[in-house]
N, C-alpha and C. Protein backbone atom coordinates (compact mmCIF):
# COMPACT_ATOMS: atom_id res chain seq x y z
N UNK A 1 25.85 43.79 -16.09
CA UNK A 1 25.25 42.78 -16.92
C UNK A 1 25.72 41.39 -16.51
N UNK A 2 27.35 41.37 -16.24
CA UNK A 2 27.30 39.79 -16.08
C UNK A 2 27.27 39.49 -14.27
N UNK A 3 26.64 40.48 -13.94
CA UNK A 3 26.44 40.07 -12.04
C UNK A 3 25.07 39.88 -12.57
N UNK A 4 23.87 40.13 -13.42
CA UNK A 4 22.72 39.81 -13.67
C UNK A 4 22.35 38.52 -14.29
N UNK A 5 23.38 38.03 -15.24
CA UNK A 5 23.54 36.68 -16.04
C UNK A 5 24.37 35.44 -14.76
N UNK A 6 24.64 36.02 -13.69
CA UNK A 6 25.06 35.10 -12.73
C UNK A 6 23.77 34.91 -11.94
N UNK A 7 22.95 36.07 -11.41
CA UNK A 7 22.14 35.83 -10.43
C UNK A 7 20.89 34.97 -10.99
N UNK A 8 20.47 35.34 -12.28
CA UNK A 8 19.57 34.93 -13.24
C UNK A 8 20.01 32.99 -13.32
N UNK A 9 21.41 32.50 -13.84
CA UNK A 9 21.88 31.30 -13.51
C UNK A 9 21.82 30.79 -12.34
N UNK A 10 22.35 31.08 -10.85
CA UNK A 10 22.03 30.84 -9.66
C UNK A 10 20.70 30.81 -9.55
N UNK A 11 19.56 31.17 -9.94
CA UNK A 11 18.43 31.13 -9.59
C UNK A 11 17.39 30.17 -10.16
N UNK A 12 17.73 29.89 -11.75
CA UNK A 12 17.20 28.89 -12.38
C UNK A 12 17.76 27.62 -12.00
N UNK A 13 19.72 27.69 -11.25
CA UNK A 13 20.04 26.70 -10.95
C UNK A 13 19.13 26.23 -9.66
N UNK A 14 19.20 26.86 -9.09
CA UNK A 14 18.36 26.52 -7.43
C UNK A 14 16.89 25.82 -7.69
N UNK A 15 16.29 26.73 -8.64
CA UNK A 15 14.59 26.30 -9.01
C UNK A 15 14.58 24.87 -9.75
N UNK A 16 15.49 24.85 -10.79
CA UNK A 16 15.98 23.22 -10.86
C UNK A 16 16.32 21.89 -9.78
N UNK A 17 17.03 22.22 -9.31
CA UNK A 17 17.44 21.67 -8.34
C UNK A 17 16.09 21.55 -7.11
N UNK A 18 15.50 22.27 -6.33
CA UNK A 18 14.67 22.10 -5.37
C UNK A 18 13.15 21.41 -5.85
N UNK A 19 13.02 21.89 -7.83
CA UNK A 19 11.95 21.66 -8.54
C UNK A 19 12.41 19.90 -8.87
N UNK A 20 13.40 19.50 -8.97
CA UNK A 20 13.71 17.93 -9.19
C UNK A 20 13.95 17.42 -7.82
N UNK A 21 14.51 17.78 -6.60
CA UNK A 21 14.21 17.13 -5.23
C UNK A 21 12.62 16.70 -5.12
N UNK A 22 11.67 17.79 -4.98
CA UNK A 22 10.31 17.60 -5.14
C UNK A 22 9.79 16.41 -6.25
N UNK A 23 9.95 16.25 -7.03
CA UNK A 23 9.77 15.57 -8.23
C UNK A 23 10.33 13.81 -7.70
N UNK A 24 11.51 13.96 -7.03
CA UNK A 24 12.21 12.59 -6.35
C UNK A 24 11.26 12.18 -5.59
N UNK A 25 11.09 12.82 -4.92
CA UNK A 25 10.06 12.39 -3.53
C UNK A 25 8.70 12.04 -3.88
N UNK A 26 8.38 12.26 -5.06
CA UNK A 26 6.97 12.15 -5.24
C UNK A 26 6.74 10.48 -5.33
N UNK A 27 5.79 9.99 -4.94
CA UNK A 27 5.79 8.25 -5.25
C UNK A 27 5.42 8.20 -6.87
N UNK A 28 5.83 6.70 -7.14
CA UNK A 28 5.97 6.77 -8.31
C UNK A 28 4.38 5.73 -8.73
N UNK A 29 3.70 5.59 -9.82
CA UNK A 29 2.42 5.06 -9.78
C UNK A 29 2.28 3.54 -9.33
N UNK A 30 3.33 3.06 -10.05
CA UNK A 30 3.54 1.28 -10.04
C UNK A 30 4.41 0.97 -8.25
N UNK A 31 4.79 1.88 -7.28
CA UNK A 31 4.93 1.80 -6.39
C UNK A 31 3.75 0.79 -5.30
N UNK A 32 4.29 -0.09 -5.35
CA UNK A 32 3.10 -0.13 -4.10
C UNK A 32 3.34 -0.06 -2.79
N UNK A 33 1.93 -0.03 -2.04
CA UNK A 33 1.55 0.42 -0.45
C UNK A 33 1.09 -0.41 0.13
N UNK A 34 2.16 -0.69 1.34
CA UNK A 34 1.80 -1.80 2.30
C UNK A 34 1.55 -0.86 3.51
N UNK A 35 0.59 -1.20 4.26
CA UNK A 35 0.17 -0.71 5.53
C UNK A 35 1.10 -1.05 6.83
N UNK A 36 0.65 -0.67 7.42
CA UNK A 36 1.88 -0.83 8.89
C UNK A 36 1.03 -2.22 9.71
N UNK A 37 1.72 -2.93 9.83
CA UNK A 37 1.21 -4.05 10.22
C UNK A 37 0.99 -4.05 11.49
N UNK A 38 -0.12 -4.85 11.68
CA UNK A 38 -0.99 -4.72 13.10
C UNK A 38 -1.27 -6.32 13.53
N UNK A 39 -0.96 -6.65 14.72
CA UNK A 39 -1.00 -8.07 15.21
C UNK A 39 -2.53 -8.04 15.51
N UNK A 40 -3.48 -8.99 15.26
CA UNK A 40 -4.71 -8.96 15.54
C UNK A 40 -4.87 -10.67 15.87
N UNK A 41 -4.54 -11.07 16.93
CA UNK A 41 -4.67 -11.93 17.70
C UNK A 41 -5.87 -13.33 16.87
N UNK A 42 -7.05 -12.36 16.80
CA UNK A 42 -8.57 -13.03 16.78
C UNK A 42 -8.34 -13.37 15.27
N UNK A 43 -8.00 -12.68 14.63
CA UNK A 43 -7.62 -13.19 12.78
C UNK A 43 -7.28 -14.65 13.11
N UNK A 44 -7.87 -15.39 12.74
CA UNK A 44 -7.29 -17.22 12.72
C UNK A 44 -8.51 -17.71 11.84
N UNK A 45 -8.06 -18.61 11.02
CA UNK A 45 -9.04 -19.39 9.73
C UNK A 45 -10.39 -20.08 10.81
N UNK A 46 -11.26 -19.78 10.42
CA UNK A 46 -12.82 -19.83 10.92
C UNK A 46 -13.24 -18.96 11.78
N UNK A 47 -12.21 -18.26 12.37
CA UNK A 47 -13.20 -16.87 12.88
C UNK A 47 -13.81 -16.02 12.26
N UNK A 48 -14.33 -15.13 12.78
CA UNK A 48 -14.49 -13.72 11.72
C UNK A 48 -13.96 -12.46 11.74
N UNK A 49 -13.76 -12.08 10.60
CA UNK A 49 -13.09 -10.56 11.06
C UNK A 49 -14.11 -9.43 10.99
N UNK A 50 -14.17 -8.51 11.77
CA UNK A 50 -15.49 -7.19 12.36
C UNK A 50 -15.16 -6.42 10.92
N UNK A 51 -16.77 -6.54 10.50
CA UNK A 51 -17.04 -5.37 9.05
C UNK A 51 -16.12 -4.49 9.03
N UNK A 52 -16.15 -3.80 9.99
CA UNK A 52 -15.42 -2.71 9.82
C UNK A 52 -13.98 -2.45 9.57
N UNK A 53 -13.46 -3.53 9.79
CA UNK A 53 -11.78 -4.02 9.61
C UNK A 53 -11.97 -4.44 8.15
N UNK A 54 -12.87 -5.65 7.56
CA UNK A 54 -12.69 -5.42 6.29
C UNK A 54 -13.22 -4.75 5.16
N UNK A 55 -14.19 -3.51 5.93
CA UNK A 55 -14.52 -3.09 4.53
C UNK A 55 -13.34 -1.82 4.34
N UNK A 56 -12.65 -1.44 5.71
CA UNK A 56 -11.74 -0.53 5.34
C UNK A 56 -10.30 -1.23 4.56
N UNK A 57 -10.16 -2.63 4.41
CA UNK A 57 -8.96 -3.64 3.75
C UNK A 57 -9.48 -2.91 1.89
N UNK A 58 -8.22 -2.70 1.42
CA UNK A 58 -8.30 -2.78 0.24
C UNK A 58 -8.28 -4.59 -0.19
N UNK A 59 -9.16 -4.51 -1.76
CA UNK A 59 -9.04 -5.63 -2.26
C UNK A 59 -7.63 -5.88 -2.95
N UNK A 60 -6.85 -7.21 -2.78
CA UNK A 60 -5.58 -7.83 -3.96
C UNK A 60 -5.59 -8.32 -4.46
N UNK A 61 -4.63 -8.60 -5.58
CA UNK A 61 -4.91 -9.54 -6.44
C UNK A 61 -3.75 -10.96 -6.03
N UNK A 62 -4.73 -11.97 -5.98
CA UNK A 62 -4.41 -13.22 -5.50
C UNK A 62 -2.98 -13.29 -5.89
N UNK A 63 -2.87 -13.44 -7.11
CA UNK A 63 -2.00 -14.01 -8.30
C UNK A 63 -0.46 -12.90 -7.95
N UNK A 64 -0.80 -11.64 -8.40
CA UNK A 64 0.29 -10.56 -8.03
C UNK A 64 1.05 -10.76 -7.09
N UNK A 65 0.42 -11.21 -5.83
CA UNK A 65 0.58 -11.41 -4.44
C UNK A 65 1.30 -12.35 -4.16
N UNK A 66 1.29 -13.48 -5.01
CA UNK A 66 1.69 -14.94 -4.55
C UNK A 66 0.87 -15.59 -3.38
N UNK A 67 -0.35 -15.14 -3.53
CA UNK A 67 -1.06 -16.14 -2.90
C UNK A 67 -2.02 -16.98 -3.07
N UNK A 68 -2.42 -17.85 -2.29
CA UNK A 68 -2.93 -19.27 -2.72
C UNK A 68 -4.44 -18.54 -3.58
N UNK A 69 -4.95 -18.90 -4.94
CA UNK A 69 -6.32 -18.76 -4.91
C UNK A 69 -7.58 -18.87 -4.21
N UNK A 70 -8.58 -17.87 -4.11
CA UNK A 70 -9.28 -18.12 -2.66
C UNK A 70 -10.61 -19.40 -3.21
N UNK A 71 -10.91 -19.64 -1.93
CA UNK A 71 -12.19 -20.67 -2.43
C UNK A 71 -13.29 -19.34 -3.28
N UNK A 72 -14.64 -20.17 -3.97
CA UNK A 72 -15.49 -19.73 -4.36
C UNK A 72 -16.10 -19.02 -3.18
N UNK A 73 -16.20 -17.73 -3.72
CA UNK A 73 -16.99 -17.11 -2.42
C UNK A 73 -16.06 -16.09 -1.25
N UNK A 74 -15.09 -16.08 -1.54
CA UNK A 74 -13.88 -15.67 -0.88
C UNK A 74 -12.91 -15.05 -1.54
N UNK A 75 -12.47 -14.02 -0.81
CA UNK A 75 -11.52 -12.88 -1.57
C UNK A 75 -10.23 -12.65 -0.67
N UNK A 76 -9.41 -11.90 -1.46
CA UNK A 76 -8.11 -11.58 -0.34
C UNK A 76 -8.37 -9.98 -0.26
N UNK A 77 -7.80 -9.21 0.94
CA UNK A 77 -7.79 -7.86 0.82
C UNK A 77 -6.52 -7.60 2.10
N UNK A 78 -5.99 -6.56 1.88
CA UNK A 78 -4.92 -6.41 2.76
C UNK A 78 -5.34 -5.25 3.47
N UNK A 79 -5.82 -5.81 5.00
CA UNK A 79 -6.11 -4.82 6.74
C UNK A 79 -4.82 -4.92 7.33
N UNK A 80 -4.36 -3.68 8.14
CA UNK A 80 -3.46 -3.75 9.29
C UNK A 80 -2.46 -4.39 8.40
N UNK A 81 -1.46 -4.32 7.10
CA UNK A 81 -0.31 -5.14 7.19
C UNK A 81 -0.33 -6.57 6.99
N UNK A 82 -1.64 -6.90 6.73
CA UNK A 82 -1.96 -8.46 6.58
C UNK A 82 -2.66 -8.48 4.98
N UNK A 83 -2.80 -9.92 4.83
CA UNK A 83 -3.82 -10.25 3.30
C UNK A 83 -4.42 -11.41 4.45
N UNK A 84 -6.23 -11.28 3.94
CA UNK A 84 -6.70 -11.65 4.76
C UNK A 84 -7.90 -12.19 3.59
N UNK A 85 -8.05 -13.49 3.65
CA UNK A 85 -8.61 -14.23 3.06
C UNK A 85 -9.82 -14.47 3.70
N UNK A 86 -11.27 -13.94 3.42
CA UNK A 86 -12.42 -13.94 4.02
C UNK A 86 -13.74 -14.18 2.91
N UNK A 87 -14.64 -14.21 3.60
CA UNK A 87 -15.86 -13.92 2.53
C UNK A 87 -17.03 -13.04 3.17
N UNK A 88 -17.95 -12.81 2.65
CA UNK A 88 -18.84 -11.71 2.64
C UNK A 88 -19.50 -11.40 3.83
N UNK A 89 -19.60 -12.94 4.88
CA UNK A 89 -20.15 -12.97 6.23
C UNK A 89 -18.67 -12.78 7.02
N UNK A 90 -17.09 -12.61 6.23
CA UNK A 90 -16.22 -12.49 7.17
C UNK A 90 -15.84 -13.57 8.17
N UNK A 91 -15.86 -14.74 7.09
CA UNK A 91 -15.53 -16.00 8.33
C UNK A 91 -13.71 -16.17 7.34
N UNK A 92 -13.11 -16.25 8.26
CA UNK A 92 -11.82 -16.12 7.84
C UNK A 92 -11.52 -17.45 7.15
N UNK A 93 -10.58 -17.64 5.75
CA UNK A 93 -10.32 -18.99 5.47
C UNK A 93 -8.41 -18.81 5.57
N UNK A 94 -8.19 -17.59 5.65
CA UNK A 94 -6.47 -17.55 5.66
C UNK A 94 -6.10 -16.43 5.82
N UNK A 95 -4.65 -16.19 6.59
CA UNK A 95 -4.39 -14.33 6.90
C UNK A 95 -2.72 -14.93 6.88
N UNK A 96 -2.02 -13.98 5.95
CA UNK A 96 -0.82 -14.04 5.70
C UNK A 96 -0.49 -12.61 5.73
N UNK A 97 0.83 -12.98 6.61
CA UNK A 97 1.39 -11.11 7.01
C UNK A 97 2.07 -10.51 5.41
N UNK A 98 1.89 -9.75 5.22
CA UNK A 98 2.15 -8.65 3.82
C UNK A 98 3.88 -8.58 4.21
N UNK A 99 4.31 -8.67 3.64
CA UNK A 99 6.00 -8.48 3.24
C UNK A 99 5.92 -6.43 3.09
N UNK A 100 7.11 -6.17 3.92
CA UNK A 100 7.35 -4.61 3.56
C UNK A 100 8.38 -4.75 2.65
């Protein structure tokens, strides 16, 4: 009986233990995600950035961010590790590298 009340303890201890490692590792909601930053040369205020770079950019919020409010017509979204201040034709007005 008490080699059964040991193995029974050792076992809930372990399932605890490996069940709260798992639980550590999990991200937490208010965590946020910065991308791995990518040097993109052509990003400079009046170029444009290719659709496809920003429709895969999530949108940010200016304010959260600490960054400048965008003109009318213009949004921030963070591509490649950057916040990238554009508008709908993608003519760039500002690109500031994202802090890890």
């Amino acid at each position: 009986m008490k080699s059964l009340c040991r193995a029974l303890a050792v076992s809930t201890l372990a399932l605890t233990l490996t069940g709260g490692l798992a639980f550590a590792a999990q991200d937490h909601p208010d965590q946020e995600h910065h991308q791995q930053y990518v040097h993109h040369k052509d990003w400079k205020k009046g170029h444009r950035i290719q659709n496809d770079d920003w429709s895969r950019g999530e949108q940010v919020d200016w304010h959260a961010h600490h960054l400048r409010q965008p003109p009318a017509g213009y949004e921030w979204r963070e591509v490649d590790g950057n916040y990238v201040c554009a508008n709908n034709d993608g003519v760039i007005f500002s690109v500031v590298v994202a802090p890890h």
